[in-house]
C-alpha atoms as a PDB file:
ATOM      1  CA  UNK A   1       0.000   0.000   0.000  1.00  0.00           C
ATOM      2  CA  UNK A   2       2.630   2.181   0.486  1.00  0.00           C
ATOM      3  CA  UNK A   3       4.491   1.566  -2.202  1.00  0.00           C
ATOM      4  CA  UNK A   4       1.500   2.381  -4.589  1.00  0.00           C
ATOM      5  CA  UNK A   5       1.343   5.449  -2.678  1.00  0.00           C
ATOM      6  CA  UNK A   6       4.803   6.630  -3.687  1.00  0.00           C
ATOM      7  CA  UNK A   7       4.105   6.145  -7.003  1.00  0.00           C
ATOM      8  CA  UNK A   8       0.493   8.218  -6.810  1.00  0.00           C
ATOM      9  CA  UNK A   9       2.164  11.108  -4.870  1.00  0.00           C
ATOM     10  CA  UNK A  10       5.047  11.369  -7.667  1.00  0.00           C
ATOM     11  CA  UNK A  11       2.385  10.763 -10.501  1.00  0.00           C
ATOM     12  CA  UNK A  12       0.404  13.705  -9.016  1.00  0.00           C
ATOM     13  CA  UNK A  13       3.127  16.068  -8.458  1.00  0.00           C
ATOM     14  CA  UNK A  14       4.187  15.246 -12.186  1.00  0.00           C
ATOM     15  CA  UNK A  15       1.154  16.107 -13.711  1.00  0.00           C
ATOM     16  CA  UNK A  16       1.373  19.130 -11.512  1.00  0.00           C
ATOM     17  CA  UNK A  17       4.953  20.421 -12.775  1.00  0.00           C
ATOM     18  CA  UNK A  18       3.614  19.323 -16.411  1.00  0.00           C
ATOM     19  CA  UNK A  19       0.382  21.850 -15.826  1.00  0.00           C
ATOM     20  CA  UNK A  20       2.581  24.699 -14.596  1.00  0.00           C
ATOM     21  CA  UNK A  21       4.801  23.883 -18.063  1.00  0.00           C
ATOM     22  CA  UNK A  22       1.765  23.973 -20.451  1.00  0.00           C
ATOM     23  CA  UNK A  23       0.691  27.141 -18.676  1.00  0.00           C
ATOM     24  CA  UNK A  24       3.906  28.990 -18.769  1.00  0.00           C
ATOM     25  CA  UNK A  25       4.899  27.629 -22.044  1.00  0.00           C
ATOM     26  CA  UNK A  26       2.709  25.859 -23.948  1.00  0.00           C
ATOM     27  CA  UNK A  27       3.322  22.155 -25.167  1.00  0.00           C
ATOM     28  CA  UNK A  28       6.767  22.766 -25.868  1.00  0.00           C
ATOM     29  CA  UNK A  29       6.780  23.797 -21.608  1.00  0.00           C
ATOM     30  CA  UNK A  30       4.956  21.217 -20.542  1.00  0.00           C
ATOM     31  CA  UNK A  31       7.395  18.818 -22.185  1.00  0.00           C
ATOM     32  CA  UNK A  32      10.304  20.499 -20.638  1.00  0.00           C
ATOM     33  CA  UNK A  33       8.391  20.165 -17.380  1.00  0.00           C
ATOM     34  CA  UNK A  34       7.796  16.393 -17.779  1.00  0.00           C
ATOM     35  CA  UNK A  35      11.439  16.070 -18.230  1.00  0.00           C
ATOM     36  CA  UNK A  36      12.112  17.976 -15.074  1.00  0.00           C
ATOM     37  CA  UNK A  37       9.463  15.956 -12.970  1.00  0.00           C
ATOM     38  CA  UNK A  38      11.215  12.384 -14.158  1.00  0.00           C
ATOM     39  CA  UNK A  39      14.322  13.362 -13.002  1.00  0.00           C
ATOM     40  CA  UNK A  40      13.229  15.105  -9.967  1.00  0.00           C
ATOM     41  CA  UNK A  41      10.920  11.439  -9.429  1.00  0.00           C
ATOM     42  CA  UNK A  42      14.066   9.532  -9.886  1.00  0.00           C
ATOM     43  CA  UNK A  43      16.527  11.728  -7.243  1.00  0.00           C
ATOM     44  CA  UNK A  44      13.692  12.155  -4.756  1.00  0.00           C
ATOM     45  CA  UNK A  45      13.182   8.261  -4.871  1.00  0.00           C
ATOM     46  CA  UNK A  46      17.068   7.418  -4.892  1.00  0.00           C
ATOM     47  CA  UNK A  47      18.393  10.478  -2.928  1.00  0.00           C
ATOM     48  CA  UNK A  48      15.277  11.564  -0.689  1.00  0.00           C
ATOM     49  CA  UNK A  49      16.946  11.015   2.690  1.00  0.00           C
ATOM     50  CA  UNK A  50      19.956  12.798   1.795  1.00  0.00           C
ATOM     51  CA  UNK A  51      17.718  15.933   0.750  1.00  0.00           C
ATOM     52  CA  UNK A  52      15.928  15.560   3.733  1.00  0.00           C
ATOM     53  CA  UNK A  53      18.881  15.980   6.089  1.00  0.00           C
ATOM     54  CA  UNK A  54      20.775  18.551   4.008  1.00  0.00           C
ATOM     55  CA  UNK A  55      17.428  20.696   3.884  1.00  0.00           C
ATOM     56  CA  UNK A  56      17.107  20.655   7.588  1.00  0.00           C
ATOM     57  CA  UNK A  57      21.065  21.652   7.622  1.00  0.00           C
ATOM     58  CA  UNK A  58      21.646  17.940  10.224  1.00  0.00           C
ATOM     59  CA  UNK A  59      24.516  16.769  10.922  1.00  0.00           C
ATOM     60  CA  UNK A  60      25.649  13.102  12.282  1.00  0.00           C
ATOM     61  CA  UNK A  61      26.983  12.202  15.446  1.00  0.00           C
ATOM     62  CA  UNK A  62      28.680   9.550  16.970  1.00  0.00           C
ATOM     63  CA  UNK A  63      28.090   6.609  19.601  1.00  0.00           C
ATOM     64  CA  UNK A  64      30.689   8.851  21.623  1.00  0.00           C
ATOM     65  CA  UNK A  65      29.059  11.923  21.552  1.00  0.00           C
ATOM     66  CA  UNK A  66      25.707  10.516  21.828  1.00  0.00           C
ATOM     67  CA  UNK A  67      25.843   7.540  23.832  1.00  0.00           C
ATOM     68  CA  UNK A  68      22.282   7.731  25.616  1.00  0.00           C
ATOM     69  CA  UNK A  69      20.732   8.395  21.819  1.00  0.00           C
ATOM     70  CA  UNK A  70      22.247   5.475  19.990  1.00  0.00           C
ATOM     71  CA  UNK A  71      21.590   3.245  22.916  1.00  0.00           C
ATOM     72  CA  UNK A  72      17.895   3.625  22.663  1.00  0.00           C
ATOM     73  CA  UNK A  73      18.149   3.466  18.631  1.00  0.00           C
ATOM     74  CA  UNK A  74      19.587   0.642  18.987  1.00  0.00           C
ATOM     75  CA  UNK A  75      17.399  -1.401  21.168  1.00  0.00           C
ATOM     76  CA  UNK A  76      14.254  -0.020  19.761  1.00  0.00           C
ATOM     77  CA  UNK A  77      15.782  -1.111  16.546  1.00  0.00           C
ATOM     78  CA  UNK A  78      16.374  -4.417  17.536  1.00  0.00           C
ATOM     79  CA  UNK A  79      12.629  -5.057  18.821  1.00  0.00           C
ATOM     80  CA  UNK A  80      11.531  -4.231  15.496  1.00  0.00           C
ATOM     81  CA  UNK A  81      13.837  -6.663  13.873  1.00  0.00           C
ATOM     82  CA  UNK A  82      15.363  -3.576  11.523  1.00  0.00           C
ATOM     83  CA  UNK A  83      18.755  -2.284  11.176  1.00  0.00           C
ATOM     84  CA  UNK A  84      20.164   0.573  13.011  1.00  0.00           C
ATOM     85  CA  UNK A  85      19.221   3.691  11.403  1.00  0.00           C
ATOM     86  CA  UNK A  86      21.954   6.538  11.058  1.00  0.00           C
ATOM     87  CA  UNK A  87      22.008   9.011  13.612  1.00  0.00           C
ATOM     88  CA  UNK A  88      21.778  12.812  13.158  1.00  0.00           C
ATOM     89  CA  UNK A  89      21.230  15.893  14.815  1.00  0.00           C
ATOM     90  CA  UNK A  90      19.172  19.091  13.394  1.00  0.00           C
ATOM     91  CA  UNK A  91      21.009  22.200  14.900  1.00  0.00           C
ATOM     92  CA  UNK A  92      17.659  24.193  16.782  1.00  0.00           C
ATOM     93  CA  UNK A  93      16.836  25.101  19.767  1.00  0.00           C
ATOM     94  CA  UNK A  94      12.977  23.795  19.152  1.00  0.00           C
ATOM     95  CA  UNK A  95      12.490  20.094  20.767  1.00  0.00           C
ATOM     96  CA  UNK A  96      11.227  17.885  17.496  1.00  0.00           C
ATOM     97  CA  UNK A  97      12.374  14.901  15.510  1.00  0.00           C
ATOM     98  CA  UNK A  98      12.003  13.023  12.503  1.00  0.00           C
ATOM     99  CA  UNK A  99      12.791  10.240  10.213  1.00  0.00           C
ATOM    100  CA  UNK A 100      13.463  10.015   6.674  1.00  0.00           C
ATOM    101  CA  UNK A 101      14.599   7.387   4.125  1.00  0.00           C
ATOM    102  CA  UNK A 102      13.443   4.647   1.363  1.00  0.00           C
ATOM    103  CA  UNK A 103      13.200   1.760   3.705  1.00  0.00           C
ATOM    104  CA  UNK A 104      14.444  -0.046   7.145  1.00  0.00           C
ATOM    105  CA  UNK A 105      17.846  -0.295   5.205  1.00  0.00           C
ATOM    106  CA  UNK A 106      18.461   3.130   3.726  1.00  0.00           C
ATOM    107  CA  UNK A 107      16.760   5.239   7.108  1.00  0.00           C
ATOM    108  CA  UNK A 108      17.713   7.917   9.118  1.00  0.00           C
ATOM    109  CA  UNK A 109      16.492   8.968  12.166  1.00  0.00           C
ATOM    110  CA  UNK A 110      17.528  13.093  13.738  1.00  0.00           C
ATOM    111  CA  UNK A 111      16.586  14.532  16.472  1.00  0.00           C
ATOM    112  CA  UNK A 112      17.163  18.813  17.469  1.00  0.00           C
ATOM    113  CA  UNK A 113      19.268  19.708  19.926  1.00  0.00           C
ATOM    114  CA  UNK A 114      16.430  20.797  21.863  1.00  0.00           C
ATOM    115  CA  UNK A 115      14.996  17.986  22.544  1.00  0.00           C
ATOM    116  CA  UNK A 116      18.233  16.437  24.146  1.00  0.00           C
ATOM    117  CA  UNK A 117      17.899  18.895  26.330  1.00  0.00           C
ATOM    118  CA  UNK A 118      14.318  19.079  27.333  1.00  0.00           C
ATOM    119  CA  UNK A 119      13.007  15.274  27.518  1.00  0.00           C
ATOM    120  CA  UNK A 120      13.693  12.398  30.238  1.00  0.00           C
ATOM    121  CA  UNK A 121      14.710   9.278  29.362  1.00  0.00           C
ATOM    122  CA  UNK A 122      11.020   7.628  28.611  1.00  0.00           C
ATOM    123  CA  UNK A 123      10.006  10.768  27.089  1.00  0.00           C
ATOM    124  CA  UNK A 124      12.992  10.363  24.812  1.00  0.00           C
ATOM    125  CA  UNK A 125      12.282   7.205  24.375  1.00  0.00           C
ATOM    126  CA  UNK A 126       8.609   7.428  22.844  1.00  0.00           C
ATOM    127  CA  UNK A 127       9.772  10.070  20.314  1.00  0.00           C
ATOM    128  CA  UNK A 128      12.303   7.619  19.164  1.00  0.00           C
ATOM    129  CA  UNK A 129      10.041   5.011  18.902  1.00  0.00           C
ATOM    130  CA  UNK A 130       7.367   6.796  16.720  1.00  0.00           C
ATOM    131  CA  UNK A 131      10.482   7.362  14.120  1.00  0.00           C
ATOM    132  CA  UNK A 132      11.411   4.359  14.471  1.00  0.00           C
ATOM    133  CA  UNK A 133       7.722   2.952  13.591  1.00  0.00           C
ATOM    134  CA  UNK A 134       7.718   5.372  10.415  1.00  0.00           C
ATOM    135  CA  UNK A 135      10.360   3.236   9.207  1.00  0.00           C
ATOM    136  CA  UNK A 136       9.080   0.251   9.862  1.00  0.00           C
ATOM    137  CA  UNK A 137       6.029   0.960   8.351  1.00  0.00           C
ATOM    138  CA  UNK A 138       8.134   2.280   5.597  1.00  0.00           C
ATOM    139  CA  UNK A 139       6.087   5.487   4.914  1.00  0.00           C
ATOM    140  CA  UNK A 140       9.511   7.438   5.497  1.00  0.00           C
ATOM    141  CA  UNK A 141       9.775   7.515   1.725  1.00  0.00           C
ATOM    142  CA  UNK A 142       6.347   8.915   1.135  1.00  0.00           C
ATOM    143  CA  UNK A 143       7.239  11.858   3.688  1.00  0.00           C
ATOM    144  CA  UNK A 144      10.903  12.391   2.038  1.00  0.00           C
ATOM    145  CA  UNK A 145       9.950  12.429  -1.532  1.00  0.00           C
ATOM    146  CA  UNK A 146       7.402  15.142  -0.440  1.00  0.00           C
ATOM    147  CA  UNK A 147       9.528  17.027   1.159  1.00  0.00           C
ATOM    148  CA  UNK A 148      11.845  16.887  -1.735  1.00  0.00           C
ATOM    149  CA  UNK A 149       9.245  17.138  -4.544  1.00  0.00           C
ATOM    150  CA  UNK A 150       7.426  19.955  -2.879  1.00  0.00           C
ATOM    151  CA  UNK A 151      10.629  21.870  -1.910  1.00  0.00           C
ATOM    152  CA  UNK A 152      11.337  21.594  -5.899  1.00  0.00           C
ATOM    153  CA  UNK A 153       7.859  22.699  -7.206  1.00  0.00           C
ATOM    154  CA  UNK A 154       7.611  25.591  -4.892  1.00  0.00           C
ATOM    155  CA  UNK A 155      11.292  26.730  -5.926  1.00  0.00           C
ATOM    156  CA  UNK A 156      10.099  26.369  -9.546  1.00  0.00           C
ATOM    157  CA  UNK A 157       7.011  28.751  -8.414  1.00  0.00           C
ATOM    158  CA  UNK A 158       8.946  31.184  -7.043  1.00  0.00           C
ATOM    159  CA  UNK A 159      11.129  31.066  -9.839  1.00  0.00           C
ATOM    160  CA  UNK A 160       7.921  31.559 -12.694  1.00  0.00           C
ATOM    161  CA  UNK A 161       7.200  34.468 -10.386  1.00  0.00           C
ATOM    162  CA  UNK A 162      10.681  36.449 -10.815  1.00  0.00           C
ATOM    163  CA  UNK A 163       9.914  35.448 -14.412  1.00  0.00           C
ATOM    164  CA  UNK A 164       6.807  37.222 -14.954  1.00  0.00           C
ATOM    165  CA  UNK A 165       8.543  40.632 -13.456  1.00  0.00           C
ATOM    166  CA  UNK A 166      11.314  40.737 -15.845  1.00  0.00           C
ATOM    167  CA  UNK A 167       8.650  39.886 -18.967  1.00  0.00           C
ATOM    168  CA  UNK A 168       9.752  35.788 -18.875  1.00  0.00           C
ATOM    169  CA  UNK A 169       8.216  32.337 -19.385  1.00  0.00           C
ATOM    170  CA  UNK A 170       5.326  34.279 -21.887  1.00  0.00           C
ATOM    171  CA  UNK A 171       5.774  31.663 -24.779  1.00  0.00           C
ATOM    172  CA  UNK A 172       3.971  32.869 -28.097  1.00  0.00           C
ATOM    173  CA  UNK A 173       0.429  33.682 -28.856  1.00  0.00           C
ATOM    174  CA  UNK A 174       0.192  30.160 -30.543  1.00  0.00           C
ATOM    175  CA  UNK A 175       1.109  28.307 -27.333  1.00  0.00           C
ATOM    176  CA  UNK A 176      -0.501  29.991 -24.630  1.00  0.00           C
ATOM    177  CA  UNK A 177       1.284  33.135 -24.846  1.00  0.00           C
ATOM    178  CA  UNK A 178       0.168  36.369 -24.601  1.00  0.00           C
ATOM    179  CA  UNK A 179      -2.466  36.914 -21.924  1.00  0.00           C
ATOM    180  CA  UNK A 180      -4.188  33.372 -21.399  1.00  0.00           C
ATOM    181  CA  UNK A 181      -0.432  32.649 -20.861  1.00  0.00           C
ATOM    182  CA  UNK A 182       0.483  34.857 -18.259  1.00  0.00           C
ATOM    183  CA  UNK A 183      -3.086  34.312 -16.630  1.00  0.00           C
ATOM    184  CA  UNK A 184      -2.218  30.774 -16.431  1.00  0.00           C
ATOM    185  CA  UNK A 185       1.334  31.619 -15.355  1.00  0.00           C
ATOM    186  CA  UNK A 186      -0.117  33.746 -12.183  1.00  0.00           C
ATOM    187  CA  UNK A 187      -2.881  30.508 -11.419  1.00  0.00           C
ATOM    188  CA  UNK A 188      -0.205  28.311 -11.331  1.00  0.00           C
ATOM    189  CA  UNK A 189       2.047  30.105  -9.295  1.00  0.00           C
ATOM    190  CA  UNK A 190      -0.394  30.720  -6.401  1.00  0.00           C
ATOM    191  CA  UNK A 191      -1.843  27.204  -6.785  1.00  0.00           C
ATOM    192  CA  UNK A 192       1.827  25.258  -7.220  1.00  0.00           C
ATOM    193  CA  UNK A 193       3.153  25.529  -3.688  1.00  0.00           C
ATOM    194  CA  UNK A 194      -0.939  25.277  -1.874  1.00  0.00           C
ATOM    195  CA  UNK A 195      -0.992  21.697  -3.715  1.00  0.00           C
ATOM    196  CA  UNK A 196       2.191  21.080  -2.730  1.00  0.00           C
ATOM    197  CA  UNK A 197       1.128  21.227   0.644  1.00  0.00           C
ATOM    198  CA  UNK A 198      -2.185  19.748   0.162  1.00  0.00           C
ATOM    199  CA  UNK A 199      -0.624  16.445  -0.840  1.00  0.00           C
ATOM    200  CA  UNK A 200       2.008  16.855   2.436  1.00  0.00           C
ATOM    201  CA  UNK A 201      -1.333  17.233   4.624  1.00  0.00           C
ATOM    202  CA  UNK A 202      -3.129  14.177   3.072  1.00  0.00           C
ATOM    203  CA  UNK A 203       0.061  12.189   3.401  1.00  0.00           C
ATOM    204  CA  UNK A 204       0.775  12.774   7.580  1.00  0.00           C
ATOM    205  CA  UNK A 205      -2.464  13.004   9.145  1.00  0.00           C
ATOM    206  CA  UNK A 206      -3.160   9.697   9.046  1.00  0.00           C
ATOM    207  CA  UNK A 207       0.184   8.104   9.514  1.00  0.00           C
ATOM    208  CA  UNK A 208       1.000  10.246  13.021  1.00  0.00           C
ATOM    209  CA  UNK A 209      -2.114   8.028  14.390  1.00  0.00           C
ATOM    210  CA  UNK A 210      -0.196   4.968  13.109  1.00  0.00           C
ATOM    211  CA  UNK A 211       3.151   6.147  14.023  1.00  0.00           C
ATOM    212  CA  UNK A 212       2.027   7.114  17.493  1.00  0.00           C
ATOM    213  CA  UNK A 213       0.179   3.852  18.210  1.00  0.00           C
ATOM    214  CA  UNK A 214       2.579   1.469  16.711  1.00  0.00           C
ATOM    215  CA  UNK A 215       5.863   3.563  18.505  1.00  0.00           C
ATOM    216  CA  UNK A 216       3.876   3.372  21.983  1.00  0.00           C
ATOM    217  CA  UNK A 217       3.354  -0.590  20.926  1.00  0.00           C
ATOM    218  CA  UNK A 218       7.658  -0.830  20.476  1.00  0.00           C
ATOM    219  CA  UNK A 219       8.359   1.401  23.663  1.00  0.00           C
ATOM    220  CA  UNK A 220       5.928  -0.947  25.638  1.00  0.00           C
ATOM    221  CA  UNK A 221       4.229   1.992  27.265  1.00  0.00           C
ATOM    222  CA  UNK A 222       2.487   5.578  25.808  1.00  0.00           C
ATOM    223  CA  UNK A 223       3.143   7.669  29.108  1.00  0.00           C
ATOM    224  CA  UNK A 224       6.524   8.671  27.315  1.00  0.00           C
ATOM    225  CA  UNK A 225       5.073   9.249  23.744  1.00  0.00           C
ATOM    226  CA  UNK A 226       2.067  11.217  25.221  1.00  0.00           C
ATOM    227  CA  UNK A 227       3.874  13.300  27.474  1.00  0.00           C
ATOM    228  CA  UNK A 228       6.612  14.472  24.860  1.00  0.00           C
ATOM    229  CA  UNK A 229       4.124  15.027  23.185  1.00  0.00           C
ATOM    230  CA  UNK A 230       2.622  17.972  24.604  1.00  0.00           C
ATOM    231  CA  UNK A 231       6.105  19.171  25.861  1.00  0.00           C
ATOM    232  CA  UNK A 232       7.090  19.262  21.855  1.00  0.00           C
ATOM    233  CA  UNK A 233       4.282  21.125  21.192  1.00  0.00           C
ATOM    234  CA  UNK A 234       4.986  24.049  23.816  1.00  0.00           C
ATOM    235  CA  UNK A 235       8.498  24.053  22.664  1.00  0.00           C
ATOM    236  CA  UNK A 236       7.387  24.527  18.712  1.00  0.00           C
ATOM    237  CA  UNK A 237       4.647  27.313  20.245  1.00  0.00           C
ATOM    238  CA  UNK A 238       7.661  29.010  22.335  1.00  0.00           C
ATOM    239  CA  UNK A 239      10.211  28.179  19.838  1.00  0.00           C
ATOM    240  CA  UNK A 240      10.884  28.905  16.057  1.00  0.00           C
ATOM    241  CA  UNK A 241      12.350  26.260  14.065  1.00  0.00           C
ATOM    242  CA  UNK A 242      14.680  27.899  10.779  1.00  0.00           C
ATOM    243  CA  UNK A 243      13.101  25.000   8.283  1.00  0.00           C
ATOM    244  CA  UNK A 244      11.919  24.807   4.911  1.00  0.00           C
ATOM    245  CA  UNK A 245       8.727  24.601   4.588  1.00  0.00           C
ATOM    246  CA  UNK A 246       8.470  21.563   2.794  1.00  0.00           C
ATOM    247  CA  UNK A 247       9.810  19.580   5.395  1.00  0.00           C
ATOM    248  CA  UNK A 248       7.299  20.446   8.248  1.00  0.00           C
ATOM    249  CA  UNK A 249       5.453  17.387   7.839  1.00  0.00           C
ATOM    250  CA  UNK A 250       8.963  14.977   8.472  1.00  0.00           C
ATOM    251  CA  UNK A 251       8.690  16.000  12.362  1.00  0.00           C
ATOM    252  CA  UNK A 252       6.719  14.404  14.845  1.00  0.00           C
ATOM    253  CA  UNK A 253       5.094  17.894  15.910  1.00  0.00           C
ATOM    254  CA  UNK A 254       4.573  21.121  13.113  1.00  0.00           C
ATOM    255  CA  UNK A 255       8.036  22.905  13.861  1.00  0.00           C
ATOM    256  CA  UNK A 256       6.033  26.068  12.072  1.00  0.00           C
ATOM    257  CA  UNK A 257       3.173  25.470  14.554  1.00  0.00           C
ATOM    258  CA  UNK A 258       4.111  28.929  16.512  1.00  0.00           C
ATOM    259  CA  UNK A 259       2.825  30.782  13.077  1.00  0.00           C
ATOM    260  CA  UNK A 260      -0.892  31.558  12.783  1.00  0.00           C
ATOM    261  CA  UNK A 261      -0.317  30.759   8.907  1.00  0.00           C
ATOM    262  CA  UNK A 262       0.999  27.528   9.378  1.00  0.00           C
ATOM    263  CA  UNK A 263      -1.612  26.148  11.430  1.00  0.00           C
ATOM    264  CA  UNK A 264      -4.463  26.581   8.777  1.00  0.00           C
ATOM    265  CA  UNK A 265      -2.453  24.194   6.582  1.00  0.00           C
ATOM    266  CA  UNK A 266      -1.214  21.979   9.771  1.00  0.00           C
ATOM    267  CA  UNK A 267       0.486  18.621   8.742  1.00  0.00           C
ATOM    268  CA  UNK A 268      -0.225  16.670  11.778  1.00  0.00           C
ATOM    269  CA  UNK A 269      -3.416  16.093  13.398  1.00  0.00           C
ATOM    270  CA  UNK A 270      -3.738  18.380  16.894  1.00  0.00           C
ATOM    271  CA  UNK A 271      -1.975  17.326  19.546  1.00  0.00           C
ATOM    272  CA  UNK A 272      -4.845  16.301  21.783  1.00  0.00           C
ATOM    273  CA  UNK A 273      -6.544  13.911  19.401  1.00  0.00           C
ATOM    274  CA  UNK A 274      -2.671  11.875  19.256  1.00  0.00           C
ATOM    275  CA  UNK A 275      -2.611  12.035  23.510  1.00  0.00           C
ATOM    276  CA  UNK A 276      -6.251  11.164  23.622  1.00  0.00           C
ATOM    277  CA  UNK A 277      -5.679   8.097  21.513  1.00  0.00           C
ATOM    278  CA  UNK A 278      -2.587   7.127  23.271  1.00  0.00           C
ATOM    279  CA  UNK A 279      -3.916   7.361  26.515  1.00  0.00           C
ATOM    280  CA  UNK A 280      -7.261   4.968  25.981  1.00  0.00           C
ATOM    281  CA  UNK A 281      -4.401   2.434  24.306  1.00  0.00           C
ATOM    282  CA  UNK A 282      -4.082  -0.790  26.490  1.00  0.00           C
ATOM    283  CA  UNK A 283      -0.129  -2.371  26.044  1.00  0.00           C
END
């Protein structure tokens, strides 16, 4: 099931790029487009951890310089019969986490210096385990290529936009030029980066629940999962999180949940439906 989903989120966001092509630039623009969406299908799919990380600027860390982290990794790894994940840490202040990857064998799990700092052992502990159940229910590759793919469509908005001010991307009166074109242009650069993010928020929603239930399932209890829980959230209120975007819906909480903006187009389902659930759970 997941797998077919990968392929219906890239199909999607292809025929999006090849609408904003035709629009800007008629058939020959919609073919360039196509030709930009296949490679940016084939990276995302192949790469889509790597863009993950290097978009949220993480870095790895050692077992030396993170014993405590890669000891709970590690165990929580083993109960779920999966390899080790690599280890990284996103440099912010904000408590969060995420996971990204193509599978249990290409995953990587980071977690913000924040959260080091703020969460007790069992705490800790849940949060891991919720990444660690995105990867085992490998929907990490769903979330990454989204990231990646919407990252890359709302770049390619912005750049249409810059276009249209210096007099670019018009095409010719034949191939919807003139002003159908640049009508079409200005649809499609408003609309490119909301579907972006409508496909991001039909993606999470549903798989926090899972994540949340099966992580409290590999922890063995949910007091930990529900109680970072809310701390994460008052952190992402108090705390701003320097992210793109298009990678808010990688982290267990919103990290752009402190902007009144962000939470019309939330990723994640509120925080008190996820406790709720976790706390009628029997383990």
């Amino acid at each position: 099931m997941n797998t077919l989903k990968v392929f219906l989120l890239m199909g999607v966001l292809t025929v999006l790029l090849v609408l904003i092509g035709n629009a800007v630039g008629g058939s020959s623009g919609a073919l360039i487009f196509l030709i930009i969406a296949l490679a940016m299908n084939l990276i995302g799919y192949y790469f889509s951890d790597s863009i993950a990380i290097k978009m949220t600027r993480s870095y790895p860390v050692s077992a030396n310089e993170a014993p405590e982290l890669y000891d709970i990794v590690g165990r929580l790894s083993q109960r779920a019969g999966m390899p080790v994940p690599r280890i990284f840490i996103t440099p912010s202040e904000q408590p969060n986490a995420f996971a990204t990857g193509r599978g249990p064998s290409h995953a990587a799990v980071a977690v913000t210096e924040g959260i080091m700092r703020l969460l007790s052992r069992s705490e800790l502990e849940g949060v891991l385990a919720h990444e660690i159940a995105h990867i085992k229910n490998r929907d990490v590759l769903i979330g990454a290529i989204a990231a990646s793919l919407a990252g890359a469509i709302t770049m390619i908005a912005n750049m249409l936009q810059w276009g249209l001010m210096f007099g670019g991307f018009r095409g010719d009166d034949d191939e919807g030029g003139g002003i159908a074109g640049l009508a079409g242009s200005l649809l499609m650069i408003i609309l490119a980066p909301l579907a972006a993010m409508l496909v991001q928020m039909a993606i999470s929603r549903a798989r926090e629940f899972q994540a949340d239930a099966s992580g409290a399932r590999l922890a063995g209890h949910t007091h930990g999962l529900a109680q970072a829980l809310l701390k994460l959230e008052r952190g992402a209120r108090q705390i701003p999180m320097q992210v793109n975007p298009a990678t808010s819906h990688l982290f267990i909480v919103n990290p752009l949940s402190g902007q009144s903006i962000a939470r019309l187009f939330s990723t994640h389902p509120p925080i008190e439906e996820r406790v709720r659930r976790l706390e009628v759970m029997k383990i």
